[in-house]
C-alpha atoms as a PDB file:
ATOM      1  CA  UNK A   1      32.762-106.065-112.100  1.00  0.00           C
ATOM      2  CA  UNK A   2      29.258-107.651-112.491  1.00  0.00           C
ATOM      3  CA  UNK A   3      26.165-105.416-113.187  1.00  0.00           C
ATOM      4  CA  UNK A   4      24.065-105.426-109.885  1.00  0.00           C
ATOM      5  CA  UNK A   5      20.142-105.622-110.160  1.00  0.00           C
ATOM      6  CA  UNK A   6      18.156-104.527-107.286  1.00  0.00           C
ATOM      7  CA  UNK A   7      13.928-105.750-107.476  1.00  0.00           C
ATOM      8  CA  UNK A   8      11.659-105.202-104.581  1.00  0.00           C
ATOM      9  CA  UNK A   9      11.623-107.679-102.119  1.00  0.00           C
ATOM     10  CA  UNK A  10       8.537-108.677-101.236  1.00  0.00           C
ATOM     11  CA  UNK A  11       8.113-110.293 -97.178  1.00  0.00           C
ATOM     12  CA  UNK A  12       6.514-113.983 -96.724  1.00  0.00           C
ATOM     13  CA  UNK A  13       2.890-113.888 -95.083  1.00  0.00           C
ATOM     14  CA  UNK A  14       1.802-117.225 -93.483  1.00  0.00           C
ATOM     15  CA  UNK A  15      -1.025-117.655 -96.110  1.00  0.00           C
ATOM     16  CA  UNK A  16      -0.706-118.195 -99.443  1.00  0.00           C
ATOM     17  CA  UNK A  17       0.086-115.154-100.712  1.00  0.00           C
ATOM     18  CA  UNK A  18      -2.289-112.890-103.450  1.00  0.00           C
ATOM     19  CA  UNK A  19      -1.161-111.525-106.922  1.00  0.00           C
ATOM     20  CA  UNK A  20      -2.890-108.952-108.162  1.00  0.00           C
ATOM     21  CA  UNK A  21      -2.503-107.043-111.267  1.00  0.00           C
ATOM     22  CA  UNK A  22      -1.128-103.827-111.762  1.00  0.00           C
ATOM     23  CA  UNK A  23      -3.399-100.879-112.478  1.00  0.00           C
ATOM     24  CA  UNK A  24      -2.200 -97.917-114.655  1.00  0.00           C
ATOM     25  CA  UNK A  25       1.440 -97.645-115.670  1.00  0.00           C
ATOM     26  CA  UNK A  26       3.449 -99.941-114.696  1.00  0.00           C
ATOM     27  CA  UNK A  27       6.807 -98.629-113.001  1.00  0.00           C
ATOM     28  CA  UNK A  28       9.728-100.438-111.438  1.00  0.00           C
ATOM     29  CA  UNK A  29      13.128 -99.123-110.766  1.00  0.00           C
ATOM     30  CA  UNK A  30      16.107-101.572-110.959  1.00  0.00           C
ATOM     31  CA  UNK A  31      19.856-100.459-109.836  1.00  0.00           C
ATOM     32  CA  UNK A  32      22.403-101.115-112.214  1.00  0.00           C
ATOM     33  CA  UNK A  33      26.376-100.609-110.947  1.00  0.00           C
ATOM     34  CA  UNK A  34      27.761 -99.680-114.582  1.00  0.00           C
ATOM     35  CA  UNK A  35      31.223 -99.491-114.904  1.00  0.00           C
ATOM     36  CA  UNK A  36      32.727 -98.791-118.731  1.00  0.00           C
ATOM     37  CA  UNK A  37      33.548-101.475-120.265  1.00  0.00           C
ATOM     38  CA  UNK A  38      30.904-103.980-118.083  1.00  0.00           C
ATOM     39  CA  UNK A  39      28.447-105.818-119.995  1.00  0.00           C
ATOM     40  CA  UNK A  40      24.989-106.425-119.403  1.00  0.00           C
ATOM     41  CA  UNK A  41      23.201-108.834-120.099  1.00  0.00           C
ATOM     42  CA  UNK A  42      19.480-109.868-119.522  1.00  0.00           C
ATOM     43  CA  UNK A  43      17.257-113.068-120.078  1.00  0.00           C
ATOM     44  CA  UNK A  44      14.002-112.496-121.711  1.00  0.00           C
ATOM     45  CA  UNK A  45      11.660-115.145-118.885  1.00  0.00           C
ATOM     46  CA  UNK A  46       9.564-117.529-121.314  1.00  0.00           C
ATOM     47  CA  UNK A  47       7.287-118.493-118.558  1.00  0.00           C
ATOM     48  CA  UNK A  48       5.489-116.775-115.323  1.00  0.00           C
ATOM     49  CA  UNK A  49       2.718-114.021-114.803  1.00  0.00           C
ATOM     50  CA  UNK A  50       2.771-111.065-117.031  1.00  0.00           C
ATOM     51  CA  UNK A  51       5.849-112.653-119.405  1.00  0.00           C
ATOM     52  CA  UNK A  52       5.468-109.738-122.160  1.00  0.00           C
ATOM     53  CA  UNK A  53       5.426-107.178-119.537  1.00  0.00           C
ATOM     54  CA  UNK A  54       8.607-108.720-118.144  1.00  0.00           C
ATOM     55  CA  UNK A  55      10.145-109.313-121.873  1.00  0.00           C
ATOM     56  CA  UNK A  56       9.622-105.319-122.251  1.00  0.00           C
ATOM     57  CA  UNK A  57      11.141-104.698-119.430  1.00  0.00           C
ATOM     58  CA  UNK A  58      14.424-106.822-119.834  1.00  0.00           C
ATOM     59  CA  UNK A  59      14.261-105.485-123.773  1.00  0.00           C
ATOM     60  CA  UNK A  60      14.360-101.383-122.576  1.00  0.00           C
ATOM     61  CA  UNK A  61      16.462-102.376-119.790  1.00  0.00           C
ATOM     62  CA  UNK A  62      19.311-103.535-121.781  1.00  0.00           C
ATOM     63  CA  UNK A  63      18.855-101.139-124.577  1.00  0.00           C
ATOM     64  CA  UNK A  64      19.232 -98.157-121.969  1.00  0.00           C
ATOM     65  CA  UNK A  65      21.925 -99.631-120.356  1.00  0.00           C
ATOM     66  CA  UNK A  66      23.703-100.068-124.477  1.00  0.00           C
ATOM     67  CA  UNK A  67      23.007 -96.555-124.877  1.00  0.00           C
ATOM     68  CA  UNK A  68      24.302 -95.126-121.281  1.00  0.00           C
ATOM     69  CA  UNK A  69      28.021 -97.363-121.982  1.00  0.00           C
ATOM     70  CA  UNK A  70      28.058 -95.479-125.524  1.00  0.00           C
ATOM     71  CA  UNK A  71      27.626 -91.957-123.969  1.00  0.00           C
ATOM     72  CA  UNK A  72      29.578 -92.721-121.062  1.00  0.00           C
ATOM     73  CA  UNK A  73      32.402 -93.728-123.962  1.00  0.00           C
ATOM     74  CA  UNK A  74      32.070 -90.536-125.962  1.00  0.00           C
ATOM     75  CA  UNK A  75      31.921 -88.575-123.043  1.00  0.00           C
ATOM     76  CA  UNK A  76      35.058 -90.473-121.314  1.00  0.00           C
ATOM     77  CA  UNK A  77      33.027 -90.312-118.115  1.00  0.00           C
ATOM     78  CA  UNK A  78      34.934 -91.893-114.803  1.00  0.00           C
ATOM     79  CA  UNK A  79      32.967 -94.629-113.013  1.00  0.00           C
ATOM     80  CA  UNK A  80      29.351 -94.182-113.521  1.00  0.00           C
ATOM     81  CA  UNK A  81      25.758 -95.417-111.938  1.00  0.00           C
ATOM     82  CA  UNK A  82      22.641 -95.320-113.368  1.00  0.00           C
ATOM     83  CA  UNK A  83      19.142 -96.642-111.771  1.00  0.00           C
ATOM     84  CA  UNK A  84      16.545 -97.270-114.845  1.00  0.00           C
ATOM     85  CA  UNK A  85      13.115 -95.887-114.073  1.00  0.00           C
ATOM     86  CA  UNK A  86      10.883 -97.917-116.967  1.00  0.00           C
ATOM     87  CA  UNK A  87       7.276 -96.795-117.605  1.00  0.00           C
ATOM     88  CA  UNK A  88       5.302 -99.569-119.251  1.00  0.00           C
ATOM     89  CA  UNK A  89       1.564 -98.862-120.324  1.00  0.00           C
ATOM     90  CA  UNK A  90      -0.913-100.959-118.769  1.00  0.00           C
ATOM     91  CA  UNK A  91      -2.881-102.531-122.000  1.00  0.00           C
ATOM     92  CA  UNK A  92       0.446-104.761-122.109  1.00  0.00           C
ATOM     93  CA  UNK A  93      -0.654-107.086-119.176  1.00  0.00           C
ATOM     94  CA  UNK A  94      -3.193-107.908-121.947  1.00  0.00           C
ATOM     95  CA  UNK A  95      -0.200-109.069-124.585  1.00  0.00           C
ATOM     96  CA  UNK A  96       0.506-112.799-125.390  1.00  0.00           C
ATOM     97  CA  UNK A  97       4.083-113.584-124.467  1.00  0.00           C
ATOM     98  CA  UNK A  98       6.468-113.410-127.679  1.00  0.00           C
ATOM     99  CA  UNK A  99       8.374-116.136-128.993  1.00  0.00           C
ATOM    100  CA  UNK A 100      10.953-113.873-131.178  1.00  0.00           C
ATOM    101  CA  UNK A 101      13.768-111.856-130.061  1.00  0.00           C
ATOM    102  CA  UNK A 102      11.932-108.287-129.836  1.00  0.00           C
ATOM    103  CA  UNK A 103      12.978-105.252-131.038  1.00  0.00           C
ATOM    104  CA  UNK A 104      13.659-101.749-128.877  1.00  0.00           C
ATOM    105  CA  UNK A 105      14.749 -98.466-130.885  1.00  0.00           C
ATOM    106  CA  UNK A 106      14.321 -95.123-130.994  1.00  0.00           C
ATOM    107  CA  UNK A 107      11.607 -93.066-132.856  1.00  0.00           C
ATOM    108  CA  UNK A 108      12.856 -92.167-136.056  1.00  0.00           C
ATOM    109  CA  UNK A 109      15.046 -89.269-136.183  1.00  0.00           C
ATOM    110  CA  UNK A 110      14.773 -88.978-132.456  1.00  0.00           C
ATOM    111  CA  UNK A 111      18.374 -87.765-130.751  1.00  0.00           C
ATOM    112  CA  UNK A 112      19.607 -89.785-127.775  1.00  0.00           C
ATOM    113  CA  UNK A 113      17.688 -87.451-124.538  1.00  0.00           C
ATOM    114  CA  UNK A 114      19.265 -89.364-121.537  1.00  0.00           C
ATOM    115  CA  UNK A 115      16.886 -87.956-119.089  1.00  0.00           C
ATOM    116  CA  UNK A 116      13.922 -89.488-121.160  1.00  0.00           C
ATOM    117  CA  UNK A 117      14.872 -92.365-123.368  1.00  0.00           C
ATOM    118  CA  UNK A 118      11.810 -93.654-125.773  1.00  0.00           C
ATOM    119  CA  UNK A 119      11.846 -96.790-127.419  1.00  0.00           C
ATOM    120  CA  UNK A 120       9.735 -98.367-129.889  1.00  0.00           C
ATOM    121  CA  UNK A 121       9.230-102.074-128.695  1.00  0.00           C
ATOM    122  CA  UNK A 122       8.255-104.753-130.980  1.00  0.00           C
ATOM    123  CA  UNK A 123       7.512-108.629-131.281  1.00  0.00           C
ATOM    124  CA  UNK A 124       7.816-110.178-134.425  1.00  0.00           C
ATOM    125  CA  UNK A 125       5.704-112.762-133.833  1.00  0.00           C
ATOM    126  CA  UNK A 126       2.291-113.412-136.889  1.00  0.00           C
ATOM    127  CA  UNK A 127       0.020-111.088-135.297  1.00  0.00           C
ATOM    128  CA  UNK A 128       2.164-109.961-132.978  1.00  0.00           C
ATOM    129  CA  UNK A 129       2.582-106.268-131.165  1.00  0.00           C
ATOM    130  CA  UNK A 130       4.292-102.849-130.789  1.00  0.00           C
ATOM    131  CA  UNK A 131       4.002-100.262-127.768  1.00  0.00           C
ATOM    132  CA  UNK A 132       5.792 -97.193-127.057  1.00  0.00           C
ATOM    133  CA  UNK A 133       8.008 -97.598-123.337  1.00  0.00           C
ATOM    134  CA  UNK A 134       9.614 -94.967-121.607  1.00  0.00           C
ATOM    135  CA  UNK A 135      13.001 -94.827-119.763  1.00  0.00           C
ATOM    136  CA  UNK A 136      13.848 -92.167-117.350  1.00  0.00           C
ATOM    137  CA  UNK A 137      17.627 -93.325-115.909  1.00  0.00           C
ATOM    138  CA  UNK A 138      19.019 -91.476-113.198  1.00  0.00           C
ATOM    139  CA  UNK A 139      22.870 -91.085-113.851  1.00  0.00           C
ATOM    140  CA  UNK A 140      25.122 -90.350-111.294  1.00  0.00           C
ATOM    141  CA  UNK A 141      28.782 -90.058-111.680  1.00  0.00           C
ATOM    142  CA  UNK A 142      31.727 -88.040-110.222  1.00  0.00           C
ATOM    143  CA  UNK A 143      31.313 -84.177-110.963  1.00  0.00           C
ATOM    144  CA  UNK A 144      33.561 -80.739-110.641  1.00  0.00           C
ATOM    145  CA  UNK A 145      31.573 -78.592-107.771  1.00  0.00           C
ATOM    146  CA  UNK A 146      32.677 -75.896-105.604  1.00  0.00           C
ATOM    147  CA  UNK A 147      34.726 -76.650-102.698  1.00  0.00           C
ATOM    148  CA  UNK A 148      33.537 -73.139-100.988  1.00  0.00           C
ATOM    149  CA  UNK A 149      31.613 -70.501-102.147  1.00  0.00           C
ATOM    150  CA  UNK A 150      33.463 -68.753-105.274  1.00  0.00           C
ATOM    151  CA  UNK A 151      32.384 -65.041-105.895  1.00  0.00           C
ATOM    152  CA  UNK A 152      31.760 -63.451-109.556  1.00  0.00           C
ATOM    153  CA  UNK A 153      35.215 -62.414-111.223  1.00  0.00           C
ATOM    154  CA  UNK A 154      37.564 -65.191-109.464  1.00  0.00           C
ATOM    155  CA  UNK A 155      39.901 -67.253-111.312  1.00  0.00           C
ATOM    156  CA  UNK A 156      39.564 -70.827-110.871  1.00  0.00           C
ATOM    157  CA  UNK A 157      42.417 -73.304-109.342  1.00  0.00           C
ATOM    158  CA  UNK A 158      42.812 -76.434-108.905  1.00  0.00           C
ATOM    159  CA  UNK A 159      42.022 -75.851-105.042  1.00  0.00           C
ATOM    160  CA  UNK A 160      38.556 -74.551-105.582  1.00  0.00           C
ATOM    161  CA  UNK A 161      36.968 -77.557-106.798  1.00  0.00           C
ATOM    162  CA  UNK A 162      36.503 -80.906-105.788  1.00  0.00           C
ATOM    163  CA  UNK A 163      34.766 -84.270-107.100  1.00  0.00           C
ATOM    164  CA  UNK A 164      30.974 -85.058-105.855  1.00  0.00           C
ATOM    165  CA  UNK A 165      28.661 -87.865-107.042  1.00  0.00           C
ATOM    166  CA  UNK A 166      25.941 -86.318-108.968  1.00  0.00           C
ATOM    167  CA  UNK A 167      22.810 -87.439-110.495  1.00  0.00           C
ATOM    168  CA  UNK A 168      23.272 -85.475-114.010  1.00  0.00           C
ATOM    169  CA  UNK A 169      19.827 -86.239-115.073  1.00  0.00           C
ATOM    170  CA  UNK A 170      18.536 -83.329-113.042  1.00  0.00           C
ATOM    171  CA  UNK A 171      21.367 -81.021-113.450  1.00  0.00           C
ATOM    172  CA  UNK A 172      20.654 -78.044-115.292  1.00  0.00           C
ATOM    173  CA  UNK A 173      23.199 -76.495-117.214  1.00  0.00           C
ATOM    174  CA  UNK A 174      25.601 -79.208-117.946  1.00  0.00           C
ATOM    175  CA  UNK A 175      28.565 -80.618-115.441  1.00  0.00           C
ATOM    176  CA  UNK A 176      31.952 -81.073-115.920  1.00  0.00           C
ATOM    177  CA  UNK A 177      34.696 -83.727-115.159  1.00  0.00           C
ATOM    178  CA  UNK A 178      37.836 -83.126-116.149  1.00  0.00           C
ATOM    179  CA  UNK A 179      39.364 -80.012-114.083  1.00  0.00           C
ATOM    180  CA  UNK A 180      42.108 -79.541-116.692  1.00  0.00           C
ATOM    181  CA  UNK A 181      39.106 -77.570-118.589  1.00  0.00           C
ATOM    182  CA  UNK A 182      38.074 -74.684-116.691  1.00  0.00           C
ATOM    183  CA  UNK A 183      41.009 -73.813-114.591  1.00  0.00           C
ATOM    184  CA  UNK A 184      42.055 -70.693-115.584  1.00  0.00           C
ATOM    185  CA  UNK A 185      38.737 -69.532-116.381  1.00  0.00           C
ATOM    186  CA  UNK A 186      36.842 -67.035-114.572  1.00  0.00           C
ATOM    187  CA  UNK A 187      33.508 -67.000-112.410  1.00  0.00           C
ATOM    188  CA  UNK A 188      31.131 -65.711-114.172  1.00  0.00           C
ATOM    189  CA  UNK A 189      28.137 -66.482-111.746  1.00  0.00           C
ATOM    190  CA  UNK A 190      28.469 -66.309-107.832  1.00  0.00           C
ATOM    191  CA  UNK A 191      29.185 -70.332-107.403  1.00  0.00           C
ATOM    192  CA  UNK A 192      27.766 -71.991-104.030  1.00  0.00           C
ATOM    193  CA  UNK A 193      29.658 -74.189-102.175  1.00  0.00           C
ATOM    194  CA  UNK A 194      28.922 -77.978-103.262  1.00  0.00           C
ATOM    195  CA  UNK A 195      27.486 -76.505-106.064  1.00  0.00           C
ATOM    196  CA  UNK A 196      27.890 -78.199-109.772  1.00  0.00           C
ATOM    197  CA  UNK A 197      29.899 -76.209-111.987  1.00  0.00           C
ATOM    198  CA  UNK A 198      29.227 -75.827-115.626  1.00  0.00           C
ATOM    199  CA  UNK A 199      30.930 -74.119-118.575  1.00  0.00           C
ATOM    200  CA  UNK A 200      27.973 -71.571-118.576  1.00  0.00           C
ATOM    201  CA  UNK A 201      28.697 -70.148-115.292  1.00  0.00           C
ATOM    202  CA  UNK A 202      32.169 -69.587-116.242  1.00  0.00           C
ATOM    203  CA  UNK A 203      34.178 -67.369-119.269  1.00  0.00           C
ATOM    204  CA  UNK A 204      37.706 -66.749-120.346  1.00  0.00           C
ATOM    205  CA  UNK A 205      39.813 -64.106-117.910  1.00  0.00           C
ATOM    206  CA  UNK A 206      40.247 -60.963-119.573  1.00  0.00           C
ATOM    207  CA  UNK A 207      43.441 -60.801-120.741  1.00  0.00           C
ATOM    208  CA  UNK A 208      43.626 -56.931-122.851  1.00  0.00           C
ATOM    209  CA  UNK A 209      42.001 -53.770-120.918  1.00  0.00           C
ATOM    210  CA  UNK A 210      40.753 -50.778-122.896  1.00  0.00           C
ATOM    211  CA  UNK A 211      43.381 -48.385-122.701  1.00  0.00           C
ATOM    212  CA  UNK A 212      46.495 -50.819-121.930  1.00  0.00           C
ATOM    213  CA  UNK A 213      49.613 -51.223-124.131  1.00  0.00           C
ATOM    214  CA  UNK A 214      49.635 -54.472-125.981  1.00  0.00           C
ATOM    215  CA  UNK A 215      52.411 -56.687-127.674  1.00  0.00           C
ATOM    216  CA  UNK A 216      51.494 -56.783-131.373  1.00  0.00           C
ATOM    217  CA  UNK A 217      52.129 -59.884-133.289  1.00  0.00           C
ATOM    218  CA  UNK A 218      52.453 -60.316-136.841  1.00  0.00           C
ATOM    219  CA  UNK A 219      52.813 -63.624-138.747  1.00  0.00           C
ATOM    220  CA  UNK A 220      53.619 -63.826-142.408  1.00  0.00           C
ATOM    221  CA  UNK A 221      55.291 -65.988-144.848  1.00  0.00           C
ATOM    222  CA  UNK A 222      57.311 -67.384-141.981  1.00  0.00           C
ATOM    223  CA  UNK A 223      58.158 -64.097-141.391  1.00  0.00           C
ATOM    224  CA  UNK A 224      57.089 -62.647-137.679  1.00  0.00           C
ATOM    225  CA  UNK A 225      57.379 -58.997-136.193  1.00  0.00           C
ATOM    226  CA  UNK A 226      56.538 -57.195-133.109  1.00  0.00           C
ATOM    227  CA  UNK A 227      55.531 -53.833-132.344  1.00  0.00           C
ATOM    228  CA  UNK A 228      53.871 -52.046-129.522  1.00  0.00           C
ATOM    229  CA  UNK A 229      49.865 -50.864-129.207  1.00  0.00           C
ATOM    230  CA  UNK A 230      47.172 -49.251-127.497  1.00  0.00           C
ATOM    231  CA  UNK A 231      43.798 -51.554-127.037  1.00  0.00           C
ATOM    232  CA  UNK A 232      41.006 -49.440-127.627  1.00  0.00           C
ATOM    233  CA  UNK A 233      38.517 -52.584-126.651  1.00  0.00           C
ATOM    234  CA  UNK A 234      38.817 -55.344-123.824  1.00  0.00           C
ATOM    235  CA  UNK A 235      39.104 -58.776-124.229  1.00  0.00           C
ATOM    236  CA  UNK A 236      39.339 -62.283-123.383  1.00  0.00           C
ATOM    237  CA  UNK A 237      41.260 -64.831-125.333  1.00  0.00           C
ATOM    238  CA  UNK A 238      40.343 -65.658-128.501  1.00  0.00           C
ATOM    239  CA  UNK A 239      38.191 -62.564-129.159  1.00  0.00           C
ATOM    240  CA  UNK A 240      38.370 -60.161-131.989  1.00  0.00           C
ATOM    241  CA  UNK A 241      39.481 -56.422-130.695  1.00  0.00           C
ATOM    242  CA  UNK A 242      40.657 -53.225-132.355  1.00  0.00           C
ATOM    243  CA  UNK A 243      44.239 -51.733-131.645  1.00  0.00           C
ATOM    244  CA  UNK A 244      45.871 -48.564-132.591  1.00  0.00           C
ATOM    245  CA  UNK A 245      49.448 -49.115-133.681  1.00  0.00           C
ATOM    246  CA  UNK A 246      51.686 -46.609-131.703  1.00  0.00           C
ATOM    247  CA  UNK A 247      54.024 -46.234-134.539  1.00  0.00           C
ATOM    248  CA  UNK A 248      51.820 -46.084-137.064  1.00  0.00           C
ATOM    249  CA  UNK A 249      48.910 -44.820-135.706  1.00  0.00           C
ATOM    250  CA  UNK A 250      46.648 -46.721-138.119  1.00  0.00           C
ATOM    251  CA  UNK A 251      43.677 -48.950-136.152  1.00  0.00           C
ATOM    252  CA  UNK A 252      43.954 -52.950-137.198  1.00  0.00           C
ATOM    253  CA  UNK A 253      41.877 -55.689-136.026  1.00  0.00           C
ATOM    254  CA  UNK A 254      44.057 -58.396-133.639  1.00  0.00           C
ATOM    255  CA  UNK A 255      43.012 -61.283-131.971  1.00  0.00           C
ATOM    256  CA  UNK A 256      43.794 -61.503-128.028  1.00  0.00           C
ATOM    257  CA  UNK A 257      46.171 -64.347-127.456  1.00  0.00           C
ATOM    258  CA  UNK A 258      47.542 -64.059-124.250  1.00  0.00           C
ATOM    259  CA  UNK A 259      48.194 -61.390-121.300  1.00  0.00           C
ATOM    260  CA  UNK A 260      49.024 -58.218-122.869  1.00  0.00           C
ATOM    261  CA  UNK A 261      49.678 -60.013-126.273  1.00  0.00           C
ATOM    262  CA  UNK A 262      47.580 -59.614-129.387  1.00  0.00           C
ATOM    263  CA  UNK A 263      47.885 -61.158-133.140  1.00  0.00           C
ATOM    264  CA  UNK A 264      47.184 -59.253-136.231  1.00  0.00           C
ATOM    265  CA  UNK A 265      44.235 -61.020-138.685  1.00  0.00           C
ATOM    266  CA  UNK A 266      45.017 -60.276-142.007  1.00  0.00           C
ATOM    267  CA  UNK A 267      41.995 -60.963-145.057  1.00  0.00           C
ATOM    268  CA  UNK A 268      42.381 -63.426-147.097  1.00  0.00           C
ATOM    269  CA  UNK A 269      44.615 -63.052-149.922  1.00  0.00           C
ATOM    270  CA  UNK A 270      46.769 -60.339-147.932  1.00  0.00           C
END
């Protein structure tokens, strides 16, 4: 699917019709349909008004874009949008046009910030320039939100959620989009309805009350036994809680591992 690009149309007057230079920062916002795996691909103009200013442009343009297809990658995002807000300073109507490839990257040791992307932007040219060009993209992409209102302390199902494009640039708190990775999990957060949901608004069920009689598992040497136990702590999967052995008596430190089902942690060595 091609890459669509959007510019401002501009309507005919019966005179000839009057250019005038941009004061201040320079901003223009171009629509790009982005689909993984797409391509983009975008012609530096040699000629025309303003041709550095339009050479920066195409340079952070398709530098962004790069970057946005590698996230979208590690990320394994679903089909994805993203509209490129570029922020050019205005001293750069006063730059020659540049007859080498330029150069866009990120500040050293900067980390990839997709709701404000830097970039460094350079023409190689003898005597040529550098400026510093800013990229704010708005992403949106199909997102996990509430499909009603979900109240603290409910479990999540598949039925409670459903997909809604979402700019993530201005969601706080992260997003999610694969529901196989919080069902199960429990409100932690009254959710509203349409709402984004995010993996800090939710925590594991708990699956051992204080007080309740636990399966205790013991693994060792290849060698596994059971026995019964009181919790004297609550918790959720994967936490660290003490038990009293009812046979025994003696107090051990488990991890939970299920409903009702703990596993003995033994020190290293032991």
């Amino acid at each position: 699917m091609m890459n669509l690009i959007s510019f401002p149309k501009y309507l005919p007057q019966k005179r000839k019709p009057l250019f005038r230079k941009p004061a201040g920062s320079f901003r223009l916002s171009v629509l790009l349909s982005l689909l993984v795996g797409a391509h983009a691909v975008f012609a530096a103009p040699a000629t025309g008004a303003n041709t550095a200013r339009k050479q920066i442009h195409a340079s952070v343009i398709a530098s962004a874009a790069s970057s946005i297809k590698q996230e979208a990658k590690r990320r394994s995002w679903p089909e994805y949008q993203a509209k490129m807000n570029v922020f050019i300073p205005a001293e750069v109507s006063q730059y020659p046009a540049c007859n080498s490839p330029l150069t866009a990257s990120l500040p050293g040791g900067d980390r990839l910030d997709l709701n404000r992307i830097r970039y460094d932007v350079r023409c190689g040219d003898s005597g040529g320039w550098d400026v510093a060009v800013t990229v704010k993209p708005d992403i949106y992409l199909p997102v996990l939100v509430a499909k009603e209102t979900l109240e603290r302390g409910q479990v999540l199902s598949a039925s409670d959620m459903q997909f809604r494009k979402y700019n993530i640039s201005s969601t706080r708190g992260g997003y999610i989009t694969n529901p196989d990775d919080i069902v199960g999990l429990t409100v932690k957060r009254r959710l509203r309805e349409l709402q984004p949901i995010s993996l800090s608004q939710l925590e594991a069920p708990v699956m051992v009350e204080r007080g309740q009689q636990v399966v205790m598992i013991a693994r060792q040497d290849g060698i596994e036994a059971r026995t019964m136990g009181e919790a004297l702590k609550k918790g959720r999967k994967g936490e660290m809680i003490k038990v009293k052995n009812s046979s025994s008596e003696r107090v051990v430190t488990a991890i939970v591992d299920g409903m009702g089902v703990v596993k003995m942690v033994y020190a290293s060595g032991n």
